[in-house]
PDB file of N, CA and C in Angstrom:
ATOM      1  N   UNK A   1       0.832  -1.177   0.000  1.00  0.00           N
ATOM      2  CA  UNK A   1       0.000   0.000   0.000  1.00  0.00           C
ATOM      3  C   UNK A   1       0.878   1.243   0.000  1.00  0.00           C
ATOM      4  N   UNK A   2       0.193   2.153  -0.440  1.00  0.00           N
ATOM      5  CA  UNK A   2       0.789   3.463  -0.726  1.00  0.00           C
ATOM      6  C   UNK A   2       0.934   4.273   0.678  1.00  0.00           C
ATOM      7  N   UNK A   3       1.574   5.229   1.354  1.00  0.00           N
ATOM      8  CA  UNK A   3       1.335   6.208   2.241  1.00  0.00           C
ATOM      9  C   UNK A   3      -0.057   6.697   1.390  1.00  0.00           C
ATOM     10  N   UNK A   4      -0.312   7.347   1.083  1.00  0.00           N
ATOM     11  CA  UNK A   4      -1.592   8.039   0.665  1.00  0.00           C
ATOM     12  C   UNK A   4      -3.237   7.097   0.754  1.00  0.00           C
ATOM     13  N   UNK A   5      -3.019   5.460   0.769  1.00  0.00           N
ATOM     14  CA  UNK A   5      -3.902   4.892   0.988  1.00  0.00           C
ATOM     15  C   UNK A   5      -3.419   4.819   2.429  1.00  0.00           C
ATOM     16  N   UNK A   6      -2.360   4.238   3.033  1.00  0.00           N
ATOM     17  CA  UNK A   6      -2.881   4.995   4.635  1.00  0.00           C
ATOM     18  C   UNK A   6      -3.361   5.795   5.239  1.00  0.00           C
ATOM     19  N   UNK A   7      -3.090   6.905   4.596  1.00  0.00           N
ATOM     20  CA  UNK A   7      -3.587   8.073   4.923  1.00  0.00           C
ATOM     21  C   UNK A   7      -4.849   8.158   5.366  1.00  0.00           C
ATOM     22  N   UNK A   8      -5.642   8.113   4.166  1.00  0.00           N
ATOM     23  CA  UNK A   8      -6.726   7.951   3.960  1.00  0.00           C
ATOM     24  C   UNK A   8      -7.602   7.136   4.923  1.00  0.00           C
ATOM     25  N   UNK A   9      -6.940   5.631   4.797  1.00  0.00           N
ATOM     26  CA  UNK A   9      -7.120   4.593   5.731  1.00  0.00           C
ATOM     27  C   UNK A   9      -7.650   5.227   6.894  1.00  0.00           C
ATOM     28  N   UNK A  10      -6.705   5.790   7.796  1.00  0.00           N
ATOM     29  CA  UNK A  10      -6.708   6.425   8.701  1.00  0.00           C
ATOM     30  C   UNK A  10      -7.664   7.040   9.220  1.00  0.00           C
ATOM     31  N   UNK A  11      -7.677   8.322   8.081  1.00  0.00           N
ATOM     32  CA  UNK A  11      -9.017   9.169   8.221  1.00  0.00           C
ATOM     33  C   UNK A  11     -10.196   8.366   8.268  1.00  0.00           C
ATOM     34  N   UNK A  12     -10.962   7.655   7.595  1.00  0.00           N
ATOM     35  CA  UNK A  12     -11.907   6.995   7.390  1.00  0.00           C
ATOM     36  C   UNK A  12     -11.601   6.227   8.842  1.00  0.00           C
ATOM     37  N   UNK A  13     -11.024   5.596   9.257  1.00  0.00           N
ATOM     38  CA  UNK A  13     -11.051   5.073  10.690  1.00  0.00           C
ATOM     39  C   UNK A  13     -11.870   5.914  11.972  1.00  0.00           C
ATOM     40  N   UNK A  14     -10.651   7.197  12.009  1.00  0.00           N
ATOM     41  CA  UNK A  14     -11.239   8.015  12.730  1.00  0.00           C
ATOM     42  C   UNK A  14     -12.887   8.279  12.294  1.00  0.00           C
ATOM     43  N   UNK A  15     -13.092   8.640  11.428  1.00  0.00           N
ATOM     44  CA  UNK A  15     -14.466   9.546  11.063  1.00  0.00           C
ATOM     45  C   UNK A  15     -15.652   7.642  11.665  1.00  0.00           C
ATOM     46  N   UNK A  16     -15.151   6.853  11.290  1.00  0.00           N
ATOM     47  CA  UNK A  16     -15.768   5.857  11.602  1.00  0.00           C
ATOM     48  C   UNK A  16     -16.506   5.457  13.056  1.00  0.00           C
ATOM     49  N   UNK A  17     -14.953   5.691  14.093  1.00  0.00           N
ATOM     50  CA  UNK A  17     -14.688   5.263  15.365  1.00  0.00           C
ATOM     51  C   UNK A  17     -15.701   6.423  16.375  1.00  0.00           C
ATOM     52  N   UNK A  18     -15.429   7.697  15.152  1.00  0.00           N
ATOM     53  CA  UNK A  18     -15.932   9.158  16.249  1.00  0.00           C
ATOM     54  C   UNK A  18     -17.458   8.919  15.867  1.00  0.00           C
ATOM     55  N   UNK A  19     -17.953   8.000  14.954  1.00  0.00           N
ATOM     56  CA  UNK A  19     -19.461   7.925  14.579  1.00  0.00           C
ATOM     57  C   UNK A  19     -20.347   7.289  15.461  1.00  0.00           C
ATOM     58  N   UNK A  20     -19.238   6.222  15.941  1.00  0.00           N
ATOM     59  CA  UNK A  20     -19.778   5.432  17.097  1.00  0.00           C
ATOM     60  C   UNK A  20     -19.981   5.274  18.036  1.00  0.00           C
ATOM     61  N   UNK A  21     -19.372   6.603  18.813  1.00  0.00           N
ATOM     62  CA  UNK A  21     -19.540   7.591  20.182  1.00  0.00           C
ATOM     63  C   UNK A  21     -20.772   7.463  20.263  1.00  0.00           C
ATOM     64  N   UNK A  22     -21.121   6.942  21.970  1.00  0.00           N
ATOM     65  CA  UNK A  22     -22.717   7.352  22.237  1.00  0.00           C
ATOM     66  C   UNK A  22     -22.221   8.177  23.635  1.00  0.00           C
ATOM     67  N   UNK A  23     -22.664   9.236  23.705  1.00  0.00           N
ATOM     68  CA  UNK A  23     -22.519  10.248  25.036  1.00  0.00           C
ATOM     69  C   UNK A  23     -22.913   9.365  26.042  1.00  0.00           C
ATOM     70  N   UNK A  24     -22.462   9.559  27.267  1.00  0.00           N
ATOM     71  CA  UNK A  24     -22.137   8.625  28.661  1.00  0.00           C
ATOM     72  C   UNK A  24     -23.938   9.595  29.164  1.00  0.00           C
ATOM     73  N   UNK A  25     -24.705   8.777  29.736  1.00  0.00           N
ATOM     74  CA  UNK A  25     -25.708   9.989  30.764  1.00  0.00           C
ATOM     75  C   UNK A  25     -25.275  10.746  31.158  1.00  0.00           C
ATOM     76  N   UNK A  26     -25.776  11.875  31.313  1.00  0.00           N
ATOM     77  CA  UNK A  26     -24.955  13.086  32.193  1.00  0.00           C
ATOM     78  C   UNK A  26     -23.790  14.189  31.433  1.00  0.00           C
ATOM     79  N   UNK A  27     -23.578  13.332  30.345  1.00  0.00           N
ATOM     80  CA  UNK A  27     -22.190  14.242  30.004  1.00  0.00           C
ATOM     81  C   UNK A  27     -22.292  15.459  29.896  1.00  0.00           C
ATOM     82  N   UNK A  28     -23.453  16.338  29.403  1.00  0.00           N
ATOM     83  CA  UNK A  28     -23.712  17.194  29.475  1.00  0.00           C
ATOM     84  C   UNK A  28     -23.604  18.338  30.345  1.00  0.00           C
ATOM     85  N   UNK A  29     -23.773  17.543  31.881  1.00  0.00           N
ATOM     86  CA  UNK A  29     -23.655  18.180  33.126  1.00  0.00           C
ATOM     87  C   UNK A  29     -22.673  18.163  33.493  1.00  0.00           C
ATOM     88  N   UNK A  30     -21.743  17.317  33.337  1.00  0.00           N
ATOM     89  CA  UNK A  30     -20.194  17.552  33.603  1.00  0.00           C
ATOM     90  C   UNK A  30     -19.623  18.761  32.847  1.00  0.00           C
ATOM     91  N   UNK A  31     -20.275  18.610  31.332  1.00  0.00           N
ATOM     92  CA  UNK A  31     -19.368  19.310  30.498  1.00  0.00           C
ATOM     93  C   UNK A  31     -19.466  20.484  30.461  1.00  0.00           C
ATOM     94  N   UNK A  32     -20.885  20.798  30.988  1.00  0.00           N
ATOM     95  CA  UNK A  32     -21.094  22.669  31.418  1.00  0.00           C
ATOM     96  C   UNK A  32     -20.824  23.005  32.842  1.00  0.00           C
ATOM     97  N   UNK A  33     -20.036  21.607  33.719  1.00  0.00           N
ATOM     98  CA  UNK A  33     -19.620  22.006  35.219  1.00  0.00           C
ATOM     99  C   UNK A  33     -18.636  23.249  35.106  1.00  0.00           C
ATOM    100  N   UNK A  34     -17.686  22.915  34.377  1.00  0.00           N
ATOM    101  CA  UNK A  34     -16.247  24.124  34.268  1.00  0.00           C
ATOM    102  C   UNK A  34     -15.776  24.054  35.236  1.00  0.00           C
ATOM    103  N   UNK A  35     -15.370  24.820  36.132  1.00  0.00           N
ATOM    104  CA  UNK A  35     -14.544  25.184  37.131  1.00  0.00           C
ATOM    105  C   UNK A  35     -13.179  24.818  36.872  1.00  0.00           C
ATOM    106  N   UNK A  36     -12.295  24.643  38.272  1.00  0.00           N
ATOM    107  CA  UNK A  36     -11.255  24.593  37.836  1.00  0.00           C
ATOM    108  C   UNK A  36     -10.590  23.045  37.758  1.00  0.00           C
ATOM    109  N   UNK A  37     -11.352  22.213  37.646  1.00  0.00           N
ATOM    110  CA  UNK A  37     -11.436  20.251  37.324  1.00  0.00           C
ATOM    111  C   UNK A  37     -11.163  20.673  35.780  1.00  0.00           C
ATOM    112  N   UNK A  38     -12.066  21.496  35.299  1.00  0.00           N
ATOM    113  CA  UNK A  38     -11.957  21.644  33.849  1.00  0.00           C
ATOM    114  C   UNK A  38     -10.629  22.360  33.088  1.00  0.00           C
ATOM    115  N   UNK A  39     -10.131  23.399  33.661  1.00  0.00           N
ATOM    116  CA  UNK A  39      -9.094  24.273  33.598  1.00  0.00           C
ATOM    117  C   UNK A  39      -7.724  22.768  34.028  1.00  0.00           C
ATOM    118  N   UNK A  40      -8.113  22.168  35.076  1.00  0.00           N
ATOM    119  CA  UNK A  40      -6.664  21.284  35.065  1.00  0.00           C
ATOM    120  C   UNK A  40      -6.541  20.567  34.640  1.00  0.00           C
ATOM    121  N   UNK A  41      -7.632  20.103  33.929  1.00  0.00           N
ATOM    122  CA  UNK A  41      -7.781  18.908  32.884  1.00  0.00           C
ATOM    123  C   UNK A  41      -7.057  19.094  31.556  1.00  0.00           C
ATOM    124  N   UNK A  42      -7.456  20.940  31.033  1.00  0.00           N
ATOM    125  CA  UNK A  42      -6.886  20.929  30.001  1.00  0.00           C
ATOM    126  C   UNK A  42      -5.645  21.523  30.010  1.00  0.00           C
ATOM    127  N   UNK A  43      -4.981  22.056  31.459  1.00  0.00           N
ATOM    128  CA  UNK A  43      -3.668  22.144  31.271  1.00  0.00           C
ATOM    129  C   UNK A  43      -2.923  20.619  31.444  1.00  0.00           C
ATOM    130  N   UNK A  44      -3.210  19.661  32.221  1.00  0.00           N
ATOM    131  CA  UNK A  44      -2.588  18.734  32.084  1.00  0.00           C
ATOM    132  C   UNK A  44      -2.633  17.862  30.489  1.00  0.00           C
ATOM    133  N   UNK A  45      -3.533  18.032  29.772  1.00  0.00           N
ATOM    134  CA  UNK A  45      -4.007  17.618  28.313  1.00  0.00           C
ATOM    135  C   UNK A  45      -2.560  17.893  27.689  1.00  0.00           C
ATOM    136  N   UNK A  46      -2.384  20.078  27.670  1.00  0.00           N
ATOM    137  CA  UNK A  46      -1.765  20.562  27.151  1.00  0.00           C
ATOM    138  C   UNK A  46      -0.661  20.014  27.618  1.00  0.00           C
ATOM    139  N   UNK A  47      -0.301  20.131  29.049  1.00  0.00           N
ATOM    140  CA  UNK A  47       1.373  19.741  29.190  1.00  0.00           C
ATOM    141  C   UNK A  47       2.160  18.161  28.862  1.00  0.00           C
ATOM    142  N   UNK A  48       0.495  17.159  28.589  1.00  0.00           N
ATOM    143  CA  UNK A  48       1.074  15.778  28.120  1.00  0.00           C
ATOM    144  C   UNK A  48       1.520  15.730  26.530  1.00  0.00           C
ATOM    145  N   UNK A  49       0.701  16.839  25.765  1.00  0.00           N
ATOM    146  CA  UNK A  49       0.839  16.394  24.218  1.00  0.00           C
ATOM    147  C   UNK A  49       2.404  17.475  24.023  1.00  0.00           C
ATOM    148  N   UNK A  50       2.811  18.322  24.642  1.00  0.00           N
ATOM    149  CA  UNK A  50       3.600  19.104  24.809  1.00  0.00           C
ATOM    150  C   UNK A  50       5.214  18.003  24.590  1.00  0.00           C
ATOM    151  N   UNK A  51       5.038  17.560  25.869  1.00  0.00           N
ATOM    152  CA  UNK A  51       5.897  16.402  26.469  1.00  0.00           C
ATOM    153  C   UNK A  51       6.398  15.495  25.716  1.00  0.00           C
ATOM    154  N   UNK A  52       5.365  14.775  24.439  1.00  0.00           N
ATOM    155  CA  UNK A  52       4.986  14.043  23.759  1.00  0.00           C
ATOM    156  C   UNK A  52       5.611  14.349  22.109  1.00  0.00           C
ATOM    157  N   UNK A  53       5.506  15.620  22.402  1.00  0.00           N
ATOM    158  CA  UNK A  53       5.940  16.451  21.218  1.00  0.00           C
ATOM    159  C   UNK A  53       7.744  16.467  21.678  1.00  0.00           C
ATOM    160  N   UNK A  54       7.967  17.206  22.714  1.00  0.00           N
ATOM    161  CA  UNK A  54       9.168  17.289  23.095  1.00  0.00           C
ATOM    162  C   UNK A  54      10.103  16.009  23.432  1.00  0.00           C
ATOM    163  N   UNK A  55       9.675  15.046  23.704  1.00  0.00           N
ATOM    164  CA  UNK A  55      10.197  13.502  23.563  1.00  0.00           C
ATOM    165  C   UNK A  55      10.472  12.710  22.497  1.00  0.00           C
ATOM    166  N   UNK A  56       9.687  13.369  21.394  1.00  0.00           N
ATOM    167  CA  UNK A  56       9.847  12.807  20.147  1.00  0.00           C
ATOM    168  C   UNK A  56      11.242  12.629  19.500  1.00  0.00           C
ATOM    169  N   UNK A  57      12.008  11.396  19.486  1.00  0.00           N
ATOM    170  CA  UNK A  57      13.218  11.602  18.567  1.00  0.00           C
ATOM    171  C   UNK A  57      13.493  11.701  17.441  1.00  0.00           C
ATOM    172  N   UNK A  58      11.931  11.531  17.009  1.00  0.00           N
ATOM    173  CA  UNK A  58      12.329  11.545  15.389  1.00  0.00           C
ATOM    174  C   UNK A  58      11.966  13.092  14.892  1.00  0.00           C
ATOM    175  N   UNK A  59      11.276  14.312  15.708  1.00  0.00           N
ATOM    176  CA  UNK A  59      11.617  15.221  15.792  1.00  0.00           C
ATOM    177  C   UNK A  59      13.020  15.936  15.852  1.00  0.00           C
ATOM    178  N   UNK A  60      13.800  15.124  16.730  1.00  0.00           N
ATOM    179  CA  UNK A  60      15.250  15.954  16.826  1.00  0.00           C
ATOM    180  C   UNK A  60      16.245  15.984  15.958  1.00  0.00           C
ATOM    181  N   UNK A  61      15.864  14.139  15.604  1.00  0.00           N
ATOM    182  CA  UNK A  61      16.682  14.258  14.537  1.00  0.00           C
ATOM    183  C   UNK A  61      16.320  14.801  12.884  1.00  0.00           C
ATOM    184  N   UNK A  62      14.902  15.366  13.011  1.00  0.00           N
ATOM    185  CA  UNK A  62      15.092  16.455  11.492  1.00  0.00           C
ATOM    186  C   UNK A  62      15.529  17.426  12.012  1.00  0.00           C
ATOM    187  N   UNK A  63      15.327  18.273  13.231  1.00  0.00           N
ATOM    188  CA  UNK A  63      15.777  19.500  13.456  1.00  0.00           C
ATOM    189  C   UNK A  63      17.617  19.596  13.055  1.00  0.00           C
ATOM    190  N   UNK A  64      18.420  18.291  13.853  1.00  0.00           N
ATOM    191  CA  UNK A  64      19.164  17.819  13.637  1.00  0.00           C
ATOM    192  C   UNK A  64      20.113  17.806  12.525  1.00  0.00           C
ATOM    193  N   UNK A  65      18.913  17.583  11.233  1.00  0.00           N
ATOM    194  CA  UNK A  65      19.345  17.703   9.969  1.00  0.00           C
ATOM    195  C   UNK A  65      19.408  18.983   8.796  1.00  0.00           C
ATOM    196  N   UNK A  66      17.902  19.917   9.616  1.00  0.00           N
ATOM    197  CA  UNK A  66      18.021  20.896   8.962  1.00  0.00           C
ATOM    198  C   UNK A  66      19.212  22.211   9.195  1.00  0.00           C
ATOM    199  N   UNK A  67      19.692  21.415  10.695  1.00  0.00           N
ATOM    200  CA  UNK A  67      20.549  22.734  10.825  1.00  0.00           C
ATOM    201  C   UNK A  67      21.909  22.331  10.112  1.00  0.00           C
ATOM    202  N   UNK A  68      21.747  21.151  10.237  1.00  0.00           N
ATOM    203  CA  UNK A  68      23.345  20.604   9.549  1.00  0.00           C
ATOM    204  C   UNK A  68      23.244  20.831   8.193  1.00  0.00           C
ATOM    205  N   UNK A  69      22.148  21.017   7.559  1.00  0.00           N
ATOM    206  CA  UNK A  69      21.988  21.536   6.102  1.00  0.00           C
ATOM    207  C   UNK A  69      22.336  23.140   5.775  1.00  0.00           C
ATOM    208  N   UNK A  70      21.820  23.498   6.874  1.00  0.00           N
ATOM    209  CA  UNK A  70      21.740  25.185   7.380  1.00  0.00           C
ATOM    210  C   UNK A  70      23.430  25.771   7.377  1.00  0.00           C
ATOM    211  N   UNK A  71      23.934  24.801   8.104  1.00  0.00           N
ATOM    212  CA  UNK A  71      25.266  24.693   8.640  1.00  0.00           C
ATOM    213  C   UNK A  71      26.126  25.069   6.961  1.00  0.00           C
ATOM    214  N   UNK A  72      25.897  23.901   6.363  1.00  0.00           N
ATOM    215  CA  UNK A  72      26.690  23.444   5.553  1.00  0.00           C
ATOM    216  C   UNK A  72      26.644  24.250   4.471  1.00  0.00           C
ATOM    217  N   UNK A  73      25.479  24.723   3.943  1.00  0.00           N
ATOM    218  CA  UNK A  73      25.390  26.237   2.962  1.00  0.00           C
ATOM    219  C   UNK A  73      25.413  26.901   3.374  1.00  0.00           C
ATOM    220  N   UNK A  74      25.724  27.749   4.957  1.00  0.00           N
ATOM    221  CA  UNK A  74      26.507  29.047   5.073  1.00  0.00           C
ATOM    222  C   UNK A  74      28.375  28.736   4.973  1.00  0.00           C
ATOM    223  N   UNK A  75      28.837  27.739   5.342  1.00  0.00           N
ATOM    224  CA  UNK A  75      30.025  27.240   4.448  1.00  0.00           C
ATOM    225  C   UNK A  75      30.544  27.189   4.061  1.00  0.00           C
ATOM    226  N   UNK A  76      29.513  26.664   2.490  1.00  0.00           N
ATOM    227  CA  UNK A  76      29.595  26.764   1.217  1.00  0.00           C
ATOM    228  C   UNK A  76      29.913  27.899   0.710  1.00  0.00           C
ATOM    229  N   UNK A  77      28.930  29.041   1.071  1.00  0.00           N
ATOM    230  CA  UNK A  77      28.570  30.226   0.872  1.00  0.00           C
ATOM    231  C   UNK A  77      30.195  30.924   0.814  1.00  0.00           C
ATOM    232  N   UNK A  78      30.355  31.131   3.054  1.00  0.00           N
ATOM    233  CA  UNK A  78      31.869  31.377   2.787  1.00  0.00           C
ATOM    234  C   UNK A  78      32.895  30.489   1.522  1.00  0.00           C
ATOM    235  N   UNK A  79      33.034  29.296   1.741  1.00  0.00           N
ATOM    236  CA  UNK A  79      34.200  29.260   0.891  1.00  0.00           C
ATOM    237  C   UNK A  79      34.160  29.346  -0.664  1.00  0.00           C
ATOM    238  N   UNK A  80      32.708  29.663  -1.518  1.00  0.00           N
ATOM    239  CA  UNK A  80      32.926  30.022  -2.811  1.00  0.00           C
ATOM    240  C   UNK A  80      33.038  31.251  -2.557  1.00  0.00           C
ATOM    241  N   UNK A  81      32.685  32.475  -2.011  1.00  0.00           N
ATOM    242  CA  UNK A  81      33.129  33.677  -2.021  1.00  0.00           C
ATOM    243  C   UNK A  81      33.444  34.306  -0.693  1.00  0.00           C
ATOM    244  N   UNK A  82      35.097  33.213  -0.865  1.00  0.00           N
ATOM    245  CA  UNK A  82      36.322  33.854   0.514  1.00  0.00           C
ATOM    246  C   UNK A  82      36.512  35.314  -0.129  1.00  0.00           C
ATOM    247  N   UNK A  83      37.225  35.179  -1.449  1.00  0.00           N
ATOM    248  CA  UNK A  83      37.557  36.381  -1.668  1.00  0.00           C
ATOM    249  C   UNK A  83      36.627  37.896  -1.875  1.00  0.00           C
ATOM    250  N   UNK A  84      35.985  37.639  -2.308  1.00  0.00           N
ATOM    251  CA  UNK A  84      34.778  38.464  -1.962  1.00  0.00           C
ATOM    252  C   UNK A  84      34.466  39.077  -0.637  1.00  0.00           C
ATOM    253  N   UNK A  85      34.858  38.084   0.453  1.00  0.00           N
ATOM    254  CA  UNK A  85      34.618  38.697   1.791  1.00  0.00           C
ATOM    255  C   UNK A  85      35.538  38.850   2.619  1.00  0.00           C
ATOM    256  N   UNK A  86      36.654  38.313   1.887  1.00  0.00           N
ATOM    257  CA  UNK A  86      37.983  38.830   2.301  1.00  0.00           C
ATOM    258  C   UNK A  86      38.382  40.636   2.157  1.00  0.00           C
ATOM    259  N   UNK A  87      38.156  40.777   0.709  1.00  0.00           N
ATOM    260  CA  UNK A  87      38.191  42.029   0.609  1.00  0.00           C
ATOM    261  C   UNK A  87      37.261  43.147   0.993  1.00  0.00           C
ATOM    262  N   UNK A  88      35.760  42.569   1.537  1.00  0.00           N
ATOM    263  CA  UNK A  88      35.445  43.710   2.363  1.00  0.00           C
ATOM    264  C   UNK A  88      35.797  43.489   3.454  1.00  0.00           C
ATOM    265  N   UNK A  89      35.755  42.503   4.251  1.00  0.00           N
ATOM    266  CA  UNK A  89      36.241  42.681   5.537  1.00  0.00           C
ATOM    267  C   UNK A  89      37.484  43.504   5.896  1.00  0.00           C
ATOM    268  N   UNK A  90      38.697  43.498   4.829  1.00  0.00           N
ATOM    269  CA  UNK A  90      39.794  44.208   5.129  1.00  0.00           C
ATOM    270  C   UNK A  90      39.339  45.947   5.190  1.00  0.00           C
ATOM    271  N   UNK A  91      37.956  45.999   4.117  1.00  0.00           N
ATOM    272  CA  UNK A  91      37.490  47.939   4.388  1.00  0.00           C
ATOM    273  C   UNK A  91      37.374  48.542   4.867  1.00  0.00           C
ATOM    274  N   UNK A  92      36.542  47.255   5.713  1.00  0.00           N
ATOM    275  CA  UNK A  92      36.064  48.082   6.986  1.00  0.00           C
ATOM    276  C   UNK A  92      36.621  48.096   7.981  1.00  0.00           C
ATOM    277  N   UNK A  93      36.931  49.732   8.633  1.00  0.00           N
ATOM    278  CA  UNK A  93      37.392  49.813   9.793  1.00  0.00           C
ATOM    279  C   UNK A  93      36.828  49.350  10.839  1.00  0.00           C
ATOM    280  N   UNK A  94      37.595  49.174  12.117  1.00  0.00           N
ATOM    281  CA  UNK A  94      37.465  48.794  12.944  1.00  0.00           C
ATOM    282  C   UNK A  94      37.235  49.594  14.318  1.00  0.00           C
TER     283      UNK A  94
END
């Protein structure tokens, strides 16, 4: 299979799985309770997918890569035009 039929796959899963939700009794009344159960619920939400995000290694290692790409064409940059920046650097005073 293709990534793009996973993809897809996927989606159609979800849209499937979320069809089949039946609300618990009550949910309603919880869900307009608020206070601050609700407020720590969704900071702890926020600080797990955060975490989750920040644990990721296969995150680090693109960051990893883009800087070493980043790295490598400023470089480049210098060493096709040393001379070029050789001779302004000598212009300018100091």
């Amino acid at each position: 299979m293709s990534l793009w039929d996973d993809f897809w796959g996927t989606v159609t899963d979800l849209r499937h799985d979320t069809a089949k939700v039946t609300p618990l009794p009550g949910a309603d009344a919880v869900a307009g309770a608020g206070g601050a159960m609700s407020s720590l619920n969704d900071a702890v939400s926020l600080t797990k997918a955060m975490w989750l995000n920040v644990s990721d290694y296969r995150m680090w290692r693109s960051v990893g890569w883009l800087l070493l790409g980043i790295i490598l064409m400023i470089l480049g940059f210098v060493v096709w035009n040393r001379k070029a920046i050789g001779a302004v650097a000598s212009k300018v005073p100091l």
